[in-house]
N, C-alpha and C. Protein backbone atom coordinates (compact mmCIF):
# COMPACT_ATOMS: atom_id res chain seq x y z
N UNK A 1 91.06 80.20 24.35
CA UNK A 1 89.97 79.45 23.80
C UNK A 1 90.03 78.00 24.28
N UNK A 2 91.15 77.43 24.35
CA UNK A 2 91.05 76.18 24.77
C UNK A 2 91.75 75.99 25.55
N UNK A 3 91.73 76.73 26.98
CA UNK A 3 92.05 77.15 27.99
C UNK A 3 91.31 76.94 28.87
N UNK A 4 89.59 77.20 28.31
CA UNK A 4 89.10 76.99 29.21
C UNK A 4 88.28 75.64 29.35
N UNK A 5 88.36 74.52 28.34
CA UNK A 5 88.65 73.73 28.35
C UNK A 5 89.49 72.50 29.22
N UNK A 6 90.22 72.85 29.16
CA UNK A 6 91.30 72.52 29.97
C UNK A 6 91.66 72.85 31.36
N UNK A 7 91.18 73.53 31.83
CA UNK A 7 90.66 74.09 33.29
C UNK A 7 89.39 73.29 34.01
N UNK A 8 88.77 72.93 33.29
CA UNK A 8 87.21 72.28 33.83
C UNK A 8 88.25 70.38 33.70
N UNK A 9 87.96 70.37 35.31
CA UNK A 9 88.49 69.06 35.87
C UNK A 9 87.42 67.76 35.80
N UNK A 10 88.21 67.21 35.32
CA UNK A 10 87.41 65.76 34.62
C UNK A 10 87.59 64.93 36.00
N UNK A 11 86.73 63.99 36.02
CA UNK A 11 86.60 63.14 36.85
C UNK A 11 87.52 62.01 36.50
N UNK A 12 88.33 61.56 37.46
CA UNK A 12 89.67 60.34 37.38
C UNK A 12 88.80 58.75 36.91
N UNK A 13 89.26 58.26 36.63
CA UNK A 13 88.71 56.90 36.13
C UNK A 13 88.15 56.06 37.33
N UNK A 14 89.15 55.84 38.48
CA UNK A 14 88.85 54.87 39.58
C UNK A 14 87.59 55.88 40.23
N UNK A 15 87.22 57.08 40.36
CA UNK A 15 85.93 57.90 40.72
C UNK A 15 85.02 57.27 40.10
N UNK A 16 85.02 57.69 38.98
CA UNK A 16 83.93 57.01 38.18
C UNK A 16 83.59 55.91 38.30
N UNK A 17 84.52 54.64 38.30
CA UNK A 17 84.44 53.32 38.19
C UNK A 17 83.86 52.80 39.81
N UNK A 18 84.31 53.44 40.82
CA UNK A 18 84.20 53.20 42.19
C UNK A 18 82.47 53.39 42.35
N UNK A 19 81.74 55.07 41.57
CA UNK A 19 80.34 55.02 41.63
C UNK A 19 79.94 54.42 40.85
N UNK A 20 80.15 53.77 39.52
CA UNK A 20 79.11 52.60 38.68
C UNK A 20 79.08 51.37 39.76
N UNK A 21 80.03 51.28 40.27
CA UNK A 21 80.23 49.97 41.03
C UNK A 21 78.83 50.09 42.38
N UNK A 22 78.62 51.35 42.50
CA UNK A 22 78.27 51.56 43.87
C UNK A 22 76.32 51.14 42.90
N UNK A 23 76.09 51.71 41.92
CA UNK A 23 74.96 51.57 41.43
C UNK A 23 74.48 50.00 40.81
N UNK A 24 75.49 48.89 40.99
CA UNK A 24 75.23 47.80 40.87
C UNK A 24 74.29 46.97 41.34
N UNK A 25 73.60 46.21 41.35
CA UNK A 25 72.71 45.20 42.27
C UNK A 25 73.05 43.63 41.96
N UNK A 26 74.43 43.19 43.13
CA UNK A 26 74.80 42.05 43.02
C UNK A 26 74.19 41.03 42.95
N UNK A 27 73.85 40.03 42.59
CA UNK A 27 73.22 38.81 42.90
C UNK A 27 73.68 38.03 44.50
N UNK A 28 72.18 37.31 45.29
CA UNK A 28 72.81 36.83 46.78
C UNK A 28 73.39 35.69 45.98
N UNK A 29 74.27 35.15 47.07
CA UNK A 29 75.06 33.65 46.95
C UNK A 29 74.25 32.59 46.26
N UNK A 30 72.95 32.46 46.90
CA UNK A 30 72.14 31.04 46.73
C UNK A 30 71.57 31.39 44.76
N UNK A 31 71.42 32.72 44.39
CA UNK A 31 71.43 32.60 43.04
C UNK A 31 72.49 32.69 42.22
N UNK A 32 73.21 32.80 42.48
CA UNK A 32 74.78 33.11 41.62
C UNK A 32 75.47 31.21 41.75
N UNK A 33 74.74 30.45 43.02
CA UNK A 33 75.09 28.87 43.08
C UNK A 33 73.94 28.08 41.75
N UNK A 34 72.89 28.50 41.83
CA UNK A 34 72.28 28.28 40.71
C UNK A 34 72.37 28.38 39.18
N UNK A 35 72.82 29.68 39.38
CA UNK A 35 73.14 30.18 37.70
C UNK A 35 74.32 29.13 37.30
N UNK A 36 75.58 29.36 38.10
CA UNK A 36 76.93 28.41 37.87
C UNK A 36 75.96 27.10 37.69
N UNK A 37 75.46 26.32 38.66
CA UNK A 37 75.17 25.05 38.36
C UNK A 37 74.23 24.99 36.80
N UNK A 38 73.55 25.66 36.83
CA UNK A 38 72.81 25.46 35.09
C UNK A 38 73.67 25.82 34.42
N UNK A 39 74.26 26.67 34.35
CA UNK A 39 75.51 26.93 33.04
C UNK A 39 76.12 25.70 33.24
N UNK A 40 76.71 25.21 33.64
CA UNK A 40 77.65 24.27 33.75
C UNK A 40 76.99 23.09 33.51
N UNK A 41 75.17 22.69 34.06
CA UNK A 41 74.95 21.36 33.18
C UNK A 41 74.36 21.57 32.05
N UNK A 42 74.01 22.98 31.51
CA UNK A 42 73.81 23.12 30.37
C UNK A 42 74.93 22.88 29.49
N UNK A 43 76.19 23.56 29.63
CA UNK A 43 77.74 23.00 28.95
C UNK A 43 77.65 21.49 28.65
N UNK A 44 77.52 20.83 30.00
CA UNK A 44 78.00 19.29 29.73
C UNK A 44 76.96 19.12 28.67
N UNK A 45 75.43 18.57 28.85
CA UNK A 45 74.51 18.48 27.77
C UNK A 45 74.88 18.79 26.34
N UNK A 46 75.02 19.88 25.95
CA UNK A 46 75.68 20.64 24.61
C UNK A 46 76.81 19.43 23.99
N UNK A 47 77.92 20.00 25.23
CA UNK A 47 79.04 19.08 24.75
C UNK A 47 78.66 17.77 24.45
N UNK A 48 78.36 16.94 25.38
CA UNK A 48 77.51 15.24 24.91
C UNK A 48 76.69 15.81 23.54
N UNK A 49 76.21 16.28 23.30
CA UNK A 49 75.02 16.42 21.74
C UNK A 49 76.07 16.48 21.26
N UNK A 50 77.00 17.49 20.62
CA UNK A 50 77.44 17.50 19.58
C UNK A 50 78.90 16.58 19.49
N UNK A 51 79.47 15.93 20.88
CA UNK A 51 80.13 14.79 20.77
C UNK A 51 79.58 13.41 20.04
N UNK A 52 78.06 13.38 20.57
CA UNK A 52 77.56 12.20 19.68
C UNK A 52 77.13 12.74 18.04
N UNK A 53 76.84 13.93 17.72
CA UNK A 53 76.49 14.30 16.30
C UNK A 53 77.91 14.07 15.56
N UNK A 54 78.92 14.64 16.43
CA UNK A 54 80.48 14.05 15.82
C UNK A 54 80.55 12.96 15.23
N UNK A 55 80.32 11.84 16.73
CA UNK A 55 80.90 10.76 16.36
C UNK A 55 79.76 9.96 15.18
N UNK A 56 78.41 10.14 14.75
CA UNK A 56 77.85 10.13 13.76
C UNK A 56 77.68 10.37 12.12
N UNK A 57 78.23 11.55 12.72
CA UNK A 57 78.89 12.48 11.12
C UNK A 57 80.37 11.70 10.93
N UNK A 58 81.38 11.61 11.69
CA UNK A 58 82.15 10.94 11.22
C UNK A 58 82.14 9.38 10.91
N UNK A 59 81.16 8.77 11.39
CA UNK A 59 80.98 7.91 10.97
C UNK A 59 80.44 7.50 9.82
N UNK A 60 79.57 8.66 9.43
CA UNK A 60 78.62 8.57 7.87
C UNK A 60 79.65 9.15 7.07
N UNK A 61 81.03 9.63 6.88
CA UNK A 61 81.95 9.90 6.17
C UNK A 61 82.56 8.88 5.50
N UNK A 62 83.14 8.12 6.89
CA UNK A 62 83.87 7.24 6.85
C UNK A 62 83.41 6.32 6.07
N UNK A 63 81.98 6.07 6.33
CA UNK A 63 80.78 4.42 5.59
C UNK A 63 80.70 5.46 3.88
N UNK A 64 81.41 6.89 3.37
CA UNK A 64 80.78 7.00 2.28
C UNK A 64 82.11 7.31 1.69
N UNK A 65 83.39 7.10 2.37
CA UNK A 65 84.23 7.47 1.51
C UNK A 65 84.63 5.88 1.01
N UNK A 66 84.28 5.07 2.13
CA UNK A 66 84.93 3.63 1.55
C UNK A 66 84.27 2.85 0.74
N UNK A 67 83.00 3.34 0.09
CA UNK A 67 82.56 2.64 -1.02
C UNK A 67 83.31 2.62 -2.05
């Protein structure tokens, strides 16, 4: 019964993984240079906002703990 199971040959991992790979559609160079560059000045932007909301908020702490 579970014999025959076990007889029916499974496909190895690197098979499998080798054809998903093959069904991919890479991005060319000149968009994959784009994407990196907006992620990355989108990061900086972010970071500056909530560095200055920081240094704001800690400052409205600071002006309300020392009353």
């Amino acid at each position: 019964m579970g014999d025959s199971a076990e007889k029916q040959k499974r496909p190895s991992f690197f098979k499998g993984a080798k054809a998903e790979f093959k069904k991919i559609s890479w991005p060319d160079r000149q968009s994959t240079l784009k994407q990196s560059v907006a992620v990355v000045a989108i990061s900086v932007v972010v970071g500056v906002i909530i560095a200055v909301l920081d240094y704001f908020i800690q400052y409205g702490v600071n002006f309300l703990t020392s009353l």
